[in-house]
PDB file of N, CA and C in Angstrom:
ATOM      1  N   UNK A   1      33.481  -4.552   0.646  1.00  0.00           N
ATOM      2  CA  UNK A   1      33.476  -4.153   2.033  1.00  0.00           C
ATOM      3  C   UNK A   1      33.803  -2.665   2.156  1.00  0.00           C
ATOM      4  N   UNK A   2      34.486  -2.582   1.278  1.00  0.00           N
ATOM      5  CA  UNK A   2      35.069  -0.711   1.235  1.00  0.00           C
ATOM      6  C   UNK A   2      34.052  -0.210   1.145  1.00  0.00           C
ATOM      7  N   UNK A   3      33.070  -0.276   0.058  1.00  0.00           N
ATOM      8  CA  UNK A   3      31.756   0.264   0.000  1.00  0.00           C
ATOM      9  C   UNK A   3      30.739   0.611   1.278  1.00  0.00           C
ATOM     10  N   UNK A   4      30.856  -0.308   1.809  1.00  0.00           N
ATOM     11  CA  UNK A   4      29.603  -1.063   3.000  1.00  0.00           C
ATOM     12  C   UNK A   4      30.516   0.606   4.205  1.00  0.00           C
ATOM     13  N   UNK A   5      31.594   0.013   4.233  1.00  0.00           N
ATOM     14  CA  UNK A   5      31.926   1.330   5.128  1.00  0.00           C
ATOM     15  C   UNK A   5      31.629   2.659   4.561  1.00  0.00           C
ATOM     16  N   UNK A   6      31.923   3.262   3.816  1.00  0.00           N
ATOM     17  CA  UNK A   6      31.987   4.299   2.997  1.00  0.00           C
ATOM     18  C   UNK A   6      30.374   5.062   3.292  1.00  0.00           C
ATOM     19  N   UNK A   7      29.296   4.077   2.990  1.00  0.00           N
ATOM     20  CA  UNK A   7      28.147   4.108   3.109  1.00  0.00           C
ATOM     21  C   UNK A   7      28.120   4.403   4.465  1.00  0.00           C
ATOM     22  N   UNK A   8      28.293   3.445   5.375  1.00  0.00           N
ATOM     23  CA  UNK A   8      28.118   3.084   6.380  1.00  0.00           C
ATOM     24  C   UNK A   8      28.315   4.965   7.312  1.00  0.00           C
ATOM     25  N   UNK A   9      29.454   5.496   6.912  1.00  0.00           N
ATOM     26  CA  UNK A   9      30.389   6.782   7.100  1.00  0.00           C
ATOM     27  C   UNK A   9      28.949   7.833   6.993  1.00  0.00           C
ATOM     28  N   UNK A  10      29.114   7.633   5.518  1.00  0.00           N
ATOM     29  CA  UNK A  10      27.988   8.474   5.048  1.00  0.00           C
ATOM     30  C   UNK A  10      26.929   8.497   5.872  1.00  0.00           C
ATOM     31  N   UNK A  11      26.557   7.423   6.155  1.00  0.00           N
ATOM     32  CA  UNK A  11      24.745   7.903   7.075  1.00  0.00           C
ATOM     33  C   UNK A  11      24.773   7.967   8.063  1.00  0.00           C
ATOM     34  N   UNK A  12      26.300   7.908   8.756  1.00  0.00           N
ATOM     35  CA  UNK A  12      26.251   8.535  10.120  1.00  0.00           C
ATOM     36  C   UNK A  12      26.667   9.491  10.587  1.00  0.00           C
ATOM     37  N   UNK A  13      27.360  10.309   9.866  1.00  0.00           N
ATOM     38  CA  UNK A  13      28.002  11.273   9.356  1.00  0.00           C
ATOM     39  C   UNK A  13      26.865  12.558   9.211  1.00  0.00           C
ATOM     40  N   UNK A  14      26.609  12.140   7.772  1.00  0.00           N
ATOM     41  CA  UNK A  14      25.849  12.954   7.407  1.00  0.00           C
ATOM     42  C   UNK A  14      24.129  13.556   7.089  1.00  0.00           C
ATOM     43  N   UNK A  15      23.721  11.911   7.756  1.00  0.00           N
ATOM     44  CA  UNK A  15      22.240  11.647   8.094  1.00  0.00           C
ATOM     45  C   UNK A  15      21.546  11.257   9.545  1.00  0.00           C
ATOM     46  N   UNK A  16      22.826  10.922   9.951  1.00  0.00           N
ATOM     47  CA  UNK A  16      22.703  10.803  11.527  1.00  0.00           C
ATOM     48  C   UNK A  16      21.783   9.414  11.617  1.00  0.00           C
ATOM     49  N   UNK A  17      22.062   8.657  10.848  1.00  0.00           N
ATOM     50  CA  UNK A  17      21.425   7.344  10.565  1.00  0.00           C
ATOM     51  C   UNK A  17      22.297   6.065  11.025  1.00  0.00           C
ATOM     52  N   UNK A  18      21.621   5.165  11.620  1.00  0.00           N
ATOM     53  CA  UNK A  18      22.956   3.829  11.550  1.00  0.00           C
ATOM     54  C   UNK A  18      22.350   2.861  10.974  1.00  0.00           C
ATOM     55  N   UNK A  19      23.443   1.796  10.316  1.00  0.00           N
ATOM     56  CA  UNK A  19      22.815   0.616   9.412  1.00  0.00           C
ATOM     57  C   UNK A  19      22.789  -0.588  10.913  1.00  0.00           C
ATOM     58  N   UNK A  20      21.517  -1.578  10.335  1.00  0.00           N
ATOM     59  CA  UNK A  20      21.681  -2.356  11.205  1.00  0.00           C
ATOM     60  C   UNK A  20      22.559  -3.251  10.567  1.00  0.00           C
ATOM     61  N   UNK A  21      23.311  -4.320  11.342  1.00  0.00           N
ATOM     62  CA  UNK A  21      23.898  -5.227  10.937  1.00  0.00           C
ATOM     63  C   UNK A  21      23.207  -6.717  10.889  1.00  0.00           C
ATOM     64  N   UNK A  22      22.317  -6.892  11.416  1.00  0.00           N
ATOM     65  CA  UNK A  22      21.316  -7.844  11.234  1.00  0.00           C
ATOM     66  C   UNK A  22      20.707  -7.482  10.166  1.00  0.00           C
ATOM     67  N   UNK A  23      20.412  -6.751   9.413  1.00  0.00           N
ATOM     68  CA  UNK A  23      19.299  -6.415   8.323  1.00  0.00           C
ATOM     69  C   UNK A  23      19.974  -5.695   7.167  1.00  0.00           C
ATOM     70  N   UNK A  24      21.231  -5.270   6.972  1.00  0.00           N
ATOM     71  CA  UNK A  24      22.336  -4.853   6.033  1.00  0.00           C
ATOM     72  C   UNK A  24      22.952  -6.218   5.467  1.00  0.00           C
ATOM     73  N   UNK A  25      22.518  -6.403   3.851  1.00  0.00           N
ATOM     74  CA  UNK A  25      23.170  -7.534   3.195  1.00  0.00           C
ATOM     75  C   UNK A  25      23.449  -6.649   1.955  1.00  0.00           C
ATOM     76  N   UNK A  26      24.890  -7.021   1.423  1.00  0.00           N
ATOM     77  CA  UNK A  26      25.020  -6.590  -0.217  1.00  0.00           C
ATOM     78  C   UNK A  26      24.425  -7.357  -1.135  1.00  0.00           C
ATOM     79  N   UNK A  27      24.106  -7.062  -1.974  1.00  0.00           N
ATOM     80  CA  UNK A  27      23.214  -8.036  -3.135  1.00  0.00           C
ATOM     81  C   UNK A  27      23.458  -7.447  -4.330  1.00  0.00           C
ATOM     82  N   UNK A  28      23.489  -8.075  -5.902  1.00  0.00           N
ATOM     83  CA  UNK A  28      23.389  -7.459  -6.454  1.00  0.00           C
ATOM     84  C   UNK A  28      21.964  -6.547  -7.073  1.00  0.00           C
ATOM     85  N   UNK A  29      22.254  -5.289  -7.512  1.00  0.00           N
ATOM     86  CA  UNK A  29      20.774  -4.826  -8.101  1.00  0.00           C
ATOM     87  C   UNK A  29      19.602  -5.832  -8.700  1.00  0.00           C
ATOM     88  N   UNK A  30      20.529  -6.404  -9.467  1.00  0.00           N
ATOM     89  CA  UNK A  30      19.565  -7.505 -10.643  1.00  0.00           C
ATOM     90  C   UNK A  30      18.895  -8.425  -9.493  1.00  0.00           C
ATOM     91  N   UNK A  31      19.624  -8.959  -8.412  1.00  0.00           N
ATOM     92  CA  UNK A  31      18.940  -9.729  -7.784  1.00  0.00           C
ATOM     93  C   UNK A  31      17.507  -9.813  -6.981  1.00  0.00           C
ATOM     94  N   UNK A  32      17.552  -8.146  -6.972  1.00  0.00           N
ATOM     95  CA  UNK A  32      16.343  -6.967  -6.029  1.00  0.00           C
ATOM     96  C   UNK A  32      17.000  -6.896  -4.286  1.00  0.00           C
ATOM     97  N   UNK A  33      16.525  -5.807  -4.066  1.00  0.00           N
ATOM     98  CA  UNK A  33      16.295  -5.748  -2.559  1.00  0.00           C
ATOM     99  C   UNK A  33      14.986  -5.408  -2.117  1.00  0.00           C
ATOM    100  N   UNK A  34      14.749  -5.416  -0.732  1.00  0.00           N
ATOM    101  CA  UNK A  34      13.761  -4.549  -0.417  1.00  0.00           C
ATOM    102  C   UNK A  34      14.399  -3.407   0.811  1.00  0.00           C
ATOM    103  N   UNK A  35      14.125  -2.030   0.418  1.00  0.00           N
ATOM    104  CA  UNK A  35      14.156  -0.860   0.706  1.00  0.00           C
ATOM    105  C   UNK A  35      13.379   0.148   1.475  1.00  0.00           C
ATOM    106  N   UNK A  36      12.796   0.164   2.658  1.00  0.00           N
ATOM    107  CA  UNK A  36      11.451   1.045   3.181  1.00  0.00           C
ATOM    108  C   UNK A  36      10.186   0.442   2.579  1.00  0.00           C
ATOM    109  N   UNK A  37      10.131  -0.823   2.399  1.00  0.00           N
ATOM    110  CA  UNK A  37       9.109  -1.439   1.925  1.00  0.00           C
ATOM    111  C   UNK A  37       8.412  -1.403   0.774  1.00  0.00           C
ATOM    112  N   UNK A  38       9.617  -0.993  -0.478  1.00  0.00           N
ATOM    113  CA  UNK A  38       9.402  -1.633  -1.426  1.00  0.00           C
ATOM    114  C   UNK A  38      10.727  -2.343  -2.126  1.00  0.00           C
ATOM    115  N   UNK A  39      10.233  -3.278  -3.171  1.00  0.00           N
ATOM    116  CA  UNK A  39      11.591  -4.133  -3.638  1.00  0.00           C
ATOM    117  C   UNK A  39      11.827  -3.445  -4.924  1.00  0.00           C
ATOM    118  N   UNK A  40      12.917  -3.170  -5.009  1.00  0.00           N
ATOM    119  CA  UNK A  40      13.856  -2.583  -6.489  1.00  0.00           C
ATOM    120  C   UNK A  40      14.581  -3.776  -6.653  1.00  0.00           C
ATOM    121  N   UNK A  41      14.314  -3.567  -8.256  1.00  0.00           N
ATOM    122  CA  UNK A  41      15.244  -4.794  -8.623  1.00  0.00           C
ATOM    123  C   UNK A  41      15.386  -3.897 -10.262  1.00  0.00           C
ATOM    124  N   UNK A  42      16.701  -4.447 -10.790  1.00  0.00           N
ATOM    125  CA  UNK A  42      17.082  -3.861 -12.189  1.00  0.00           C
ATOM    126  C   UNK A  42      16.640  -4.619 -12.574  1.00  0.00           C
ATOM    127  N   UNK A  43      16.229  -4.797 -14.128  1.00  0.00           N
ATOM    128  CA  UNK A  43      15.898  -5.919 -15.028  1.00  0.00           C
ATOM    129  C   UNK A  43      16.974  -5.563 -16.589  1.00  0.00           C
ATOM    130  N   UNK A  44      17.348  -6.319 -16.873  1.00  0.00           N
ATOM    131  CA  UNK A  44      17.886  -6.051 -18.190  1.00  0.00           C
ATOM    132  C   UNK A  44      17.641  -7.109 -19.298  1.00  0.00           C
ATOM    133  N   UNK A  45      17.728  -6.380 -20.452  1.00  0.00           N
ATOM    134  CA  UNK A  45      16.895  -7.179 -21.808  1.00  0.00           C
ATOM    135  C   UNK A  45      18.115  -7.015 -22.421  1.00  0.00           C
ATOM    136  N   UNK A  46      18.269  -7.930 -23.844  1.00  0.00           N
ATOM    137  CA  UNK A  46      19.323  -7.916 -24.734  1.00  0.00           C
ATOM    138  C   UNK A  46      19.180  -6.803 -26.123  1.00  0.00           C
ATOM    139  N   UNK A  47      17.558  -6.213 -25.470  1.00  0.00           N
ATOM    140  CA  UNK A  47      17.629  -5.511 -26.777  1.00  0.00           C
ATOM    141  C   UNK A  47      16.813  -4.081 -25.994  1.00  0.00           C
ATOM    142  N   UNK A  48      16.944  -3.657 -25.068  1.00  0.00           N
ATOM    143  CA  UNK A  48      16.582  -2.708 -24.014  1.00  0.00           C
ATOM    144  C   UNK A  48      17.599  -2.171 -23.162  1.00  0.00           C
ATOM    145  N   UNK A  49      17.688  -0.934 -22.748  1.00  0.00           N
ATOM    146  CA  UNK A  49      18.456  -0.547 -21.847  1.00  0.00           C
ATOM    147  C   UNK A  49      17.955  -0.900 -20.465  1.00  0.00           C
ATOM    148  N   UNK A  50      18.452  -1.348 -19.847  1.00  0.00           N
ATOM    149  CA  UNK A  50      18.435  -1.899 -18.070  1.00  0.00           C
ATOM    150  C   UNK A  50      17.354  -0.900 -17.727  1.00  0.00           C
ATOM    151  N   UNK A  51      16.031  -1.603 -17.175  1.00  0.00           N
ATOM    152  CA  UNK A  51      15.334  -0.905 -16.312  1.00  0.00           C
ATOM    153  C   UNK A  51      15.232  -1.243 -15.037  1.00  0.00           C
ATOM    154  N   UNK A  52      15.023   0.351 -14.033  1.00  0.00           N
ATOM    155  CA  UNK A  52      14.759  -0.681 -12.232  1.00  0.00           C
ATOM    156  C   UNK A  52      13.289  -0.376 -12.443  1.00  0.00           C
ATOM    157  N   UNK A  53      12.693  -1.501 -11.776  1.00  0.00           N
ATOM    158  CA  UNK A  53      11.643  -1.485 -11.456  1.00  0.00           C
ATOM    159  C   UNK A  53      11.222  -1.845  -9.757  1.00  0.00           C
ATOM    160  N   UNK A  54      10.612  -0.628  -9.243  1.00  0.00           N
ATOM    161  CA  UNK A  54      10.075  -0.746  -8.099  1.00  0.00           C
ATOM    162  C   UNK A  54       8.744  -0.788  -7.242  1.00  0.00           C
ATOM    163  N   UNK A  55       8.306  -1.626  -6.951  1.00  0.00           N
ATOM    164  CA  UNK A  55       7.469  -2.530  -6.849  1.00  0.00           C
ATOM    165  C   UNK A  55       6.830  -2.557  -4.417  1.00  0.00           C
ATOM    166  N   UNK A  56       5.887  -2.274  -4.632  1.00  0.00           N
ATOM    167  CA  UNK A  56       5.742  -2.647  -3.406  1.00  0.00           C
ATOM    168  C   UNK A  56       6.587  -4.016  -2.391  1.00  0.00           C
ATOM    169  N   UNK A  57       7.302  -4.200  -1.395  1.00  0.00           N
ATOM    170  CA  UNK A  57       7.206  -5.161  -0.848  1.00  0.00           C
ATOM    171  C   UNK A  57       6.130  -6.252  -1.053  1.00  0.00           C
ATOM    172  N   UNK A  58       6.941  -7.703  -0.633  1.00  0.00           N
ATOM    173  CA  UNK A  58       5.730  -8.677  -0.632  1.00  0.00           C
ATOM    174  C   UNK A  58       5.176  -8.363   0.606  1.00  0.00           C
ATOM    175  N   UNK A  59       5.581  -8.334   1.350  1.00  0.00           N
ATOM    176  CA  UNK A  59       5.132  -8.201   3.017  1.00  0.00           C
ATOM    177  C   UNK A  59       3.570  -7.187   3.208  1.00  0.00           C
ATOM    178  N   UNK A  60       3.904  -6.224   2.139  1.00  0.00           N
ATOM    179  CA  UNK A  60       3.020  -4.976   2.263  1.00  0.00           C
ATOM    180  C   UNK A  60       2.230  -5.214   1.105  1.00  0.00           C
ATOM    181  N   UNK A  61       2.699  -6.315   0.478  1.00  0.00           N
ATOM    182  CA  UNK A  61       1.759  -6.452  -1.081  1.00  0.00           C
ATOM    183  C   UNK A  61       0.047  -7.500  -0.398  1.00  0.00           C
ATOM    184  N   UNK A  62       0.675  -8.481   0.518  1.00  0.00           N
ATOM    185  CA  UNK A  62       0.035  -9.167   1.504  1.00  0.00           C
ATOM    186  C   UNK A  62      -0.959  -8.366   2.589  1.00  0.00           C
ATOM    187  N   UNK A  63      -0.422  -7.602   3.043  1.00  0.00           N
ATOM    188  CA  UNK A  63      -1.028  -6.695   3.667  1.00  0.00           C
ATOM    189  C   UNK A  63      -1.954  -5.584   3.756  1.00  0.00           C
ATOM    190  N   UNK A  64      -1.723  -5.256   2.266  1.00  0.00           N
ATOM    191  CA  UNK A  64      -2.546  -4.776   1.675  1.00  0.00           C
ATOM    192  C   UNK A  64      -4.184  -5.640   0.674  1.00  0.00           C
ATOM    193  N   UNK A  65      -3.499  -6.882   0.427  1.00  0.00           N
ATOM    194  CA  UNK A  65      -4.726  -7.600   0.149  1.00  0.00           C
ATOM    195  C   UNK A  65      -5.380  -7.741   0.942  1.00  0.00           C
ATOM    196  N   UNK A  66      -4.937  -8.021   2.467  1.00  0.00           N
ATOM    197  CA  UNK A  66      -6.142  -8.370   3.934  1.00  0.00           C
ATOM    198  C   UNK A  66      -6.818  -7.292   4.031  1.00  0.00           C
ATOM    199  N   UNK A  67      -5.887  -5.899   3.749  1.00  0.00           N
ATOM    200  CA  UNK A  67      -7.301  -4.584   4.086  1.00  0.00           C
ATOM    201  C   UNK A  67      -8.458  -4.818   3.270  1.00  0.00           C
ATOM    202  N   UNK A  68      -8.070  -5.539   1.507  1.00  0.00           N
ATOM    203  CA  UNK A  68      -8.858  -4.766   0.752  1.00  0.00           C
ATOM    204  C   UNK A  68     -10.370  -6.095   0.700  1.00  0.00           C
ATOM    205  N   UNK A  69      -9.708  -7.663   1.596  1.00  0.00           N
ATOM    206  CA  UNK A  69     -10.776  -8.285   2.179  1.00  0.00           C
ATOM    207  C   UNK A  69     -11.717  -8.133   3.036  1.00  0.00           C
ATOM    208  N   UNK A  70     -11.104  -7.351   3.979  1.00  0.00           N
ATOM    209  CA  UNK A  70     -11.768  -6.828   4.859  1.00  0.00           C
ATOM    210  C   UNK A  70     -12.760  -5.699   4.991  1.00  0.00           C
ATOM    211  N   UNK A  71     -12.279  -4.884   3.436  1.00  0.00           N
ATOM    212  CA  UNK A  71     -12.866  -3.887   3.391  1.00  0.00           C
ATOM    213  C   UNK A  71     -14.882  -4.261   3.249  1.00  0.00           C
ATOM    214  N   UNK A  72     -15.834  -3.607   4.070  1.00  0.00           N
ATOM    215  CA  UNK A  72     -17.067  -3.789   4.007  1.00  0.00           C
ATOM    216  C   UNK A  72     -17.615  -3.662   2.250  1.00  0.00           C
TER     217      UNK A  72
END
């Protein structure tokens, strides 16, 4: 929770930004989020150093298939 404020400080502060509270959840990295419409998620291997990999949203991954049906 210390975090969530801290942050919270930060982007209003200094970005002039506010978090919503309907749409602000902690999660862990490994689990993914989605971010401005794409999902980051860390991945880690037992014989690899931790990679994030970021990845379009599903929402926009969807959305982007209807253009490319539609396309003539």
């Amino acid at each position: 929770m210390r975090l969530k404020n801290e942050f919270k400080t930060f982007l209003e502060e200094e970005l002039k930004l506010e978090l919503s509270k309907e749409k602000t959840h902690i999660t862990h990295v490994n689990e993914g989020f989605d971010f401005l419409g794409f999902h980051v998620q860390r991945y880690a291997s037992a014989h690899d150093r931790p990679k994030v990999l970021v990845t379009p949203a599903q929402e926009n991954q969807k959305k982007l298939k209807l253009k490319f049906k539609s396309y003539p």
